[in-house]
Protein backbone atom coordinates (compact mmCIF):
# COMPACT_ATOMS: atom_id res chain seq x y z
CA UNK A 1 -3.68 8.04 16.87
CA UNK A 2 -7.21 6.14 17.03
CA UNK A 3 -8.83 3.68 14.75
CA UNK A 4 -10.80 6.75 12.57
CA UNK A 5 -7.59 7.26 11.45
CA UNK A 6 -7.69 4.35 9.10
CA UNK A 7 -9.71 6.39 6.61
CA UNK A 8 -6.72 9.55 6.53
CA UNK A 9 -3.82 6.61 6.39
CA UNK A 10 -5.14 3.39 3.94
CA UNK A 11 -7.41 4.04 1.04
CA UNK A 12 -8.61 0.97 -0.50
CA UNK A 13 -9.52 0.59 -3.85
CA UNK A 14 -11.55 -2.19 -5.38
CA UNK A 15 -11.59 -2.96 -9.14
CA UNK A 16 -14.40 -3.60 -11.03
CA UNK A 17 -16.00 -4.63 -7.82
CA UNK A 18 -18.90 -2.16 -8.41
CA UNK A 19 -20.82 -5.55 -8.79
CA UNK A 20 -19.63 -7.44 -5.52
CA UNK A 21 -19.71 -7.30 -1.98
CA UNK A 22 -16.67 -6.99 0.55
CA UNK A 23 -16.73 -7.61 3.93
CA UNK A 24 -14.54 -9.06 7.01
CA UNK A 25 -14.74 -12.55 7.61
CA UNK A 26 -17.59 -12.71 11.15
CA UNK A 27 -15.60 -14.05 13.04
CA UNK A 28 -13.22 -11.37 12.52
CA UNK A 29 -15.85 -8.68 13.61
CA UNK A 30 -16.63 -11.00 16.94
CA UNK A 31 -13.09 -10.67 17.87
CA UNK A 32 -12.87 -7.13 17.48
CA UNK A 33 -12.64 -6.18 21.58
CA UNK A 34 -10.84 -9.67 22.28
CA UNK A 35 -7.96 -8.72 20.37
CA UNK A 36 -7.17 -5.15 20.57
CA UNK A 37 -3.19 -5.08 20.36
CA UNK A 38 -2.56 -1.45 22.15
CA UNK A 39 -0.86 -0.73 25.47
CA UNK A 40 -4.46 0.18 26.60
CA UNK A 41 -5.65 -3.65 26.54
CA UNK A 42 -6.95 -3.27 29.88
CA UNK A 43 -9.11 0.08 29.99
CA UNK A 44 -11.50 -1.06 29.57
CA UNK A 45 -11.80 -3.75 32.40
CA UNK A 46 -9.22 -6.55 34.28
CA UNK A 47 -7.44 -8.56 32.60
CA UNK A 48 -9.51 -11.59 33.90
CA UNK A 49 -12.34 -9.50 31.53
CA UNK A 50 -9.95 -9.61 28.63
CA UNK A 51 -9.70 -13.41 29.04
CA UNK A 52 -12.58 -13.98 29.10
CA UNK A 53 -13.32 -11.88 26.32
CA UNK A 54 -10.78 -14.53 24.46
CA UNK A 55 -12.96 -17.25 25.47
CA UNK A 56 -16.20 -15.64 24.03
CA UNK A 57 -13.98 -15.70 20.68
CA UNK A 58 -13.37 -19.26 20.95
CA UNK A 59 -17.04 -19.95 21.89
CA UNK A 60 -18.24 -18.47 18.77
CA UNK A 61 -15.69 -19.57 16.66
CA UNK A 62 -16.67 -23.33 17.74
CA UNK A 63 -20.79 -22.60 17.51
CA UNK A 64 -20.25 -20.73 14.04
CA UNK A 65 -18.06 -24.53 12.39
CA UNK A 66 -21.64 -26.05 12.87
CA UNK A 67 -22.93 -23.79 9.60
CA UNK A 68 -19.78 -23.72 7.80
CA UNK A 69 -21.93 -24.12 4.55
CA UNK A 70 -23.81 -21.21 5.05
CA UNK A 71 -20.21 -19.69 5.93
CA UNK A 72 -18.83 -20.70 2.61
CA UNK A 73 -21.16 -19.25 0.43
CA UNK A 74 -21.25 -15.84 2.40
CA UNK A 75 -17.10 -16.13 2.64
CA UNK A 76 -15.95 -12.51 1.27
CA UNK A 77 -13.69 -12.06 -1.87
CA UNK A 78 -10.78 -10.43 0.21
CA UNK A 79 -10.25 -10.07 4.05
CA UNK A 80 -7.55 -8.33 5.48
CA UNK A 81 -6.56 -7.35 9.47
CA UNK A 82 -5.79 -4.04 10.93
CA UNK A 83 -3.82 -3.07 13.86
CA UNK A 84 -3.01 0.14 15.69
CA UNK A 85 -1.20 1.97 18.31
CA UNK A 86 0.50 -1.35 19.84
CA UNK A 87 3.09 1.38 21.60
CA UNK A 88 5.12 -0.98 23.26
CA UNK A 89 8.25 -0.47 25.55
CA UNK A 90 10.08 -2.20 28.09
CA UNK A 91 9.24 -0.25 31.13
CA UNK A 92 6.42 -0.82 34.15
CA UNK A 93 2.84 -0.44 33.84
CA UNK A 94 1.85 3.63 34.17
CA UNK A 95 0.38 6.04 32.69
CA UNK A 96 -0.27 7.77 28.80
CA UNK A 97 1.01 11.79 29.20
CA UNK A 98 -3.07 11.95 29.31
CA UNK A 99 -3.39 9.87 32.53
CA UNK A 100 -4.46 6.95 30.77
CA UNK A 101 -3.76 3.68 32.18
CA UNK A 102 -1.23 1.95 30.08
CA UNK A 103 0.37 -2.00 30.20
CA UNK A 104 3.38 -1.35 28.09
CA UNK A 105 5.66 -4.74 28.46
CA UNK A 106 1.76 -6.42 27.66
CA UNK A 107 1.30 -4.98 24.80
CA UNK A 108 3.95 -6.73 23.04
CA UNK A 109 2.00 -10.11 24.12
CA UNK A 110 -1.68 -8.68 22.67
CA UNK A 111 0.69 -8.09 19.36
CA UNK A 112 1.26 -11.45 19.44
CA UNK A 113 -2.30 -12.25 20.32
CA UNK A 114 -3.77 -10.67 17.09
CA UNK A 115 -0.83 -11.95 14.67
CA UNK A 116 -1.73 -15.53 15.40
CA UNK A 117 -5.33 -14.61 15.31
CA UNK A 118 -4.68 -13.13 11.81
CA UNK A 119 -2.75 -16.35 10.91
CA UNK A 120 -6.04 -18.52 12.07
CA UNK A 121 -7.89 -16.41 9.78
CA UNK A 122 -5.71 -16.51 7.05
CA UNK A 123 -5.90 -12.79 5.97
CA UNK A 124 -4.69 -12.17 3.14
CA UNK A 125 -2.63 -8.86 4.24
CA UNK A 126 -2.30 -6.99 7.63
CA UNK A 127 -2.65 -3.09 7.63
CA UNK A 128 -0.55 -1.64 10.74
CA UNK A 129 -1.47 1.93 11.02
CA UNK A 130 1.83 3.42 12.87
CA UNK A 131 2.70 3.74 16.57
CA UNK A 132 4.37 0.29 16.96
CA UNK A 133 6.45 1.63 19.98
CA UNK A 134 5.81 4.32 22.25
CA UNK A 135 7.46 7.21 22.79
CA UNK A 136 8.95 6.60 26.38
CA UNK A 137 11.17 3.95 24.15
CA UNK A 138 13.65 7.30 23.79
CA UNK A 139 14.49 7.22 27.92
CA UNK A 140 12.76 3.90 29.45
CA UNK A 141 15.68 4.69 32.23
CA UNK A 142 12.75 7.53 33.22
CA UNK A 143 10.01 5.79 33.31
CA UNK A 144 11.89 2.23 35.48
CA UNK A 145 13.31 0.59 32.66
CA UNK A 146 16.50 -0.75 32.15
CA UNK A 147 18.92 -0.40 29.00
CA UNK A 148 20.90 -3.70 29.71
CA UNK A 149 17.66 -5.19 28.67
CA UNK A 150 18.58 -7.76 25.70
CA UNK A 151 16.07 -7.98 22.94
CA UNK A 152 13.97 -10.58 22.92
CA UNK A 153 13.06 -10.31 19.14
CA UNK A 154 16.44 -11.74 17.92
CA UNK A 155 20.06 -10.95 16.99
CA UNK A 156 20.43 -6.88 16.44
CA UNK A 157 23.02 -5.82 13.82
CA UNK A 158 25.69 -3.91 16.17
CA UNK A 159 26.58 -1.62 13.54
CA UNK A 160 23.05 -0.24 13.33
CA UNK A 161 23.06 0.00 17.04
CA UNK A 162 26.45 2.39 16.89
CA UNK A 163 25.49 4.32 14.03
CA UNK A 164 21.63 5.30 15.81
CA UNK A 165 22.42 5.35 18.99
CA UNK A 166 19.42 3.94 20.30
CA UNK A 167 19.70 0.13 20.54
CA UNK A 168 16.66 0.20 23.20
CA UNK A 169 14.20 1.45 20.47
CA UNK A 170 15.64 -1.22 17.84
CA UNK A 171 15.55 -4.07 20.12
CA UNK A 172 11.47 -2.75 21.02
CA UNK A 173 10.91 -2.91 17.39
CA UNK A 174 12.67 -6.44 17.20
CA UNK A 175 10.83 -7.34 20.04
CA UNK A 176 7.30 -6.14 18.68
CA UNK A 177 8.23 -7.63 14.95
CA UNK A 178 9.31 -11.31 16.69
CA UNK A 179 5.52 -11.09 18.38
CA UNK A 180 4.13 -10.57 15.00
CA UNK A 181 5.57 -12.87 12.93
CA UNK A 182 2.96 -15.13 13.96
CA UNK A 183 1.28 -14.09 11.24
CA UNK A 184 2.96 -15.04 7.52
CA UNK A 185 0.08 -15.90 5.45
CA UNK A 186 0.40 -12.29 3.52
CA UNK A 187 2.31 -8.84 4.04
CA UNK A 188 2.18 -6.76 7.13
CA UNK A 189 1.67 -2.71 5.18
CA UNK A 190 3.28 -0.54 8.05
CA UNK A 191 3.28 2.98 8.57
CA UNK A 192 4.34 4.99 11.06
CA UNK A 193 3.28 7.28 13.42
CA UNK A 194 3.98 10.09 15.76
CA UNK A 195 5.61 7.96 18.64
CA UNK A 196 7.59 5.98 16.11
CA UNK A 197 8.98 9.06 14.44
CA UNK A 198 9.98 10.59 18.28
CA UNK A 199 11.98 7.78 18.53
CA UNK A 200 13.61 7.26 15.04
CA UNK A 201 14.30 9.16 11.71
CA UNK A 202 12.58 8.08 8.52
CA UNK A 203 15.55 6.64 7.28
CA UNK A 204 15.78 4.19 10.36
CA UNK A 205 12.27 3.69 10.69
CA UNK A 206 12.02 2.70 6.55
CA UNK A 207 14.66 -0.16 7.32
CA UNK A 208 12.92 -1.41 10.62
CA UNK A 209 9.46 -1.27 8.89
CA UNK A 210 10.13 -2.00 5.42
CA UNK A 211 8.79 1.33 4.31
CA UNK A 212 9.57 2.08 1.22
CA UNK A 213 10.45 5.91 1.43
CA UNK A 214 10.89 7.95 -1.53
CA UNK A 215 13.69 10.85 -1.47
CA UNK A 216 11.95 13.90 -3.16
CA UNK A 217 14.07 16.96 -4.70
CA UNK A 218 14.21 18.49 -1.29
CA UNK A 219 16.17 15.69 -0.20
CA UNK A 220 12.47 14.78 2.29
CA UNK A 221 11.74 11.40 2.54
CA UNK A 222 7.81 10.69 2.28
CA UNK A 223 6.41 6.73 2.90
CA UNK A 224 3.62 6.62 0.09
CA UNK A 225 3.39 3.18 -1.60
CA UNK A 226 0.67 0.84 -2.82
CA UNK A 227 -0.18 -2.89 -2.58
CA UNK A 228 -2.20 -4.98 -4.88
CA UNK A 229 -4.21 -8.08 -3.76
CA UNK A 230 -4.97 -9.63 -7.33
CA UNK A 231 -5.78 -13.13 -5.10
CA UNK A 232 -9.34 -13.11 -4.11
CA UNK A 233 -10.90 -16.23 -2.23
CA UNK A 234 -13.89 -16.29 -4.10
CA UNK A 235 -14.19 -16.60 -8.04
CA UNK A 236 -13.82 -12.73 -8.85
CA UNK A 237 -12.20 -10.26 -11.42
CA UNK A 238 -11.90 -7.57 -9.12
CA UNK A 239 -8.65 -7.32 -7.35
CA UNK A 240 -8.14 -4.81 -4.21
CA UNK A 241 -5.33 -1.73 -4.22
CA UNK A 242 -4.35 -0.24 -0.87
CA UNK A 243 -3.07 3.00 -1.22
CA UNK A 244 -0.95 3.92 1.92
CA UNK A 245 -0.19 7.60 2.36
CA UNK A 246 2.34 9.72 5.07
CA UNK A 247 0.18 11.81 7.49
CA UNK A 248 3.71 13.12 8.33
CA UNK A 249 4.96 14.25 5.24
CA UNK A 250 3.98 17.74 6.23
CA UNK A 251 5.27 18.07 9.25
CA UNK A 252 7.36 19.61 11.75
CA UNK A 253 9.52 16.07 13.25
CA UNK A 254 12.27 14.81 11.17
CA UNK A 255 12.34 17.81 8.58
CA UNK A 256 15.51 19.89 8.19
CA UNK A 257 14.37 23.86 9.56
CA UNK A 258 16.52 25.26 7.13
CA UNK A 259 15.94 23.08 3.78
CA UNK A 260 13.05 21.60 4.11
CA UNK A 261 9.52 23.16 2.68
CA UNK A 262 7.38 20.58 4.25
CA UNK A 263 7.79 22.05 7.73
């Protein structure tokens, strides 16, 4: 899933904002390279090159306090952070099924990297557009992981762990959640994507995430739901709707091949 796919996944609706502008905060748009939060961190470069991409942040973050009353009046009415493909899972560095090179355990870290960002920033919500995990998660005995691995994200309920079967993708989850919970100055919207759903159902993945599923008459579950920012940070009557939708609700994973019609 890439970051085009915001515009398939989140619509956002503003409210009698036909009269105002929106935009990200700068320094928000400055960061964008220094704190991408997928297993690809690297690709493009070292990892002394992301650091130092870190450091640029910082740089411009100091230089930009120096007008902070030009800032202020140019501050936008809402801000909000996004965050994609993090595909985490506890197993060496390697390689995407494309030949990609990928730095799985790290990308739990660049998670937390962007959450505290987003906390610094004080966005007001935080749009994660599926793919939390990756799929590898299912047999990380495979690809050199271990199972004995604990999570690191917190206590696990055992239960959940006998009833899925899968206490290695649960404890990833845990593990990714932990890294951001950094950020708690608004609601993280998830959805969910293809390497989430290879790993769990919908009805597992809806209490991980919080994803408010819907059962329809076919007995399908489908994640559509809506969030309202009625808040803004500048005086304004226009409040901010994100409409999430399910890019899998037609589709072939998860779906019953004898009831369901959305195969």
């Amino acid at each position: 899933m890439q970051m085009q796919s915001l515009c398939f996944l989140i619509i956002i609706q503003a409210i009698d904002a036909f009269a105002l502008p929106i935009s990200l905060s700068s320094s928000l748009k400055q960061s964008t390279q220094a704190r991408r939060t997928s297993s690809l961190a690297y690709d493009n470069g070292s990892k002394e090159k992301y650091n130092r991409l870190d450091l640029l942040r910082k740089h411009f973050s100091g230089a930009s306090s120096s007008s902070s009353t030009q800032q202020d009046e140019n501050k936008p009415i809402y801000t909000f952070g996004v965050l994609t493909d993090i595909q985490y899972a506890p197993i060496p560095d390697g390689h995407s099924y494309g030949g990609n090179p990928r730095y799985y355990r790290h990308a739990k870290k660049a998670a937390k990297h962007a959450a505290i960002h987003f906390q610094e920033e004080k966005v007001q919500c935080v749009v994660n557009l599926g793919d939390i995990v990756d799929g590898k998660c299912s047999n990380v005995q495979k690809w050199g992981g271990s199972v004995s691995n604990n999570s690191e994200g917190g206590d696990t309920v055992e239960e959940e762990k006998k009833t899925n079967g899968n206490s290695v993708v649960h404890n990833a989850i845990d593990d990714v959640l932990k890294a951001l919970s950094s950020y708690n100055a608004g609601r993280i919207l998830h959805t969910y994507g293809n390497h989430d759903i290879y790993n769990l159902s919908r009805l597992d993945l809806a209490r991980k995430l919080s994803i408010p599923f819907t059962l329809e008459p076919t007995n399908d579950l489908v994640g559509y739901y809506d969030h309202l920012l009625h808040q803004p940070q500048q005086p304004s009557s226009m409040k901010m709707r994100f409409l999430v939708l399910d890019s899998y609700d037609i589709c072939l994973l998860d779906r019953c091949p004898e009831t369901s019609p959305k195969r």
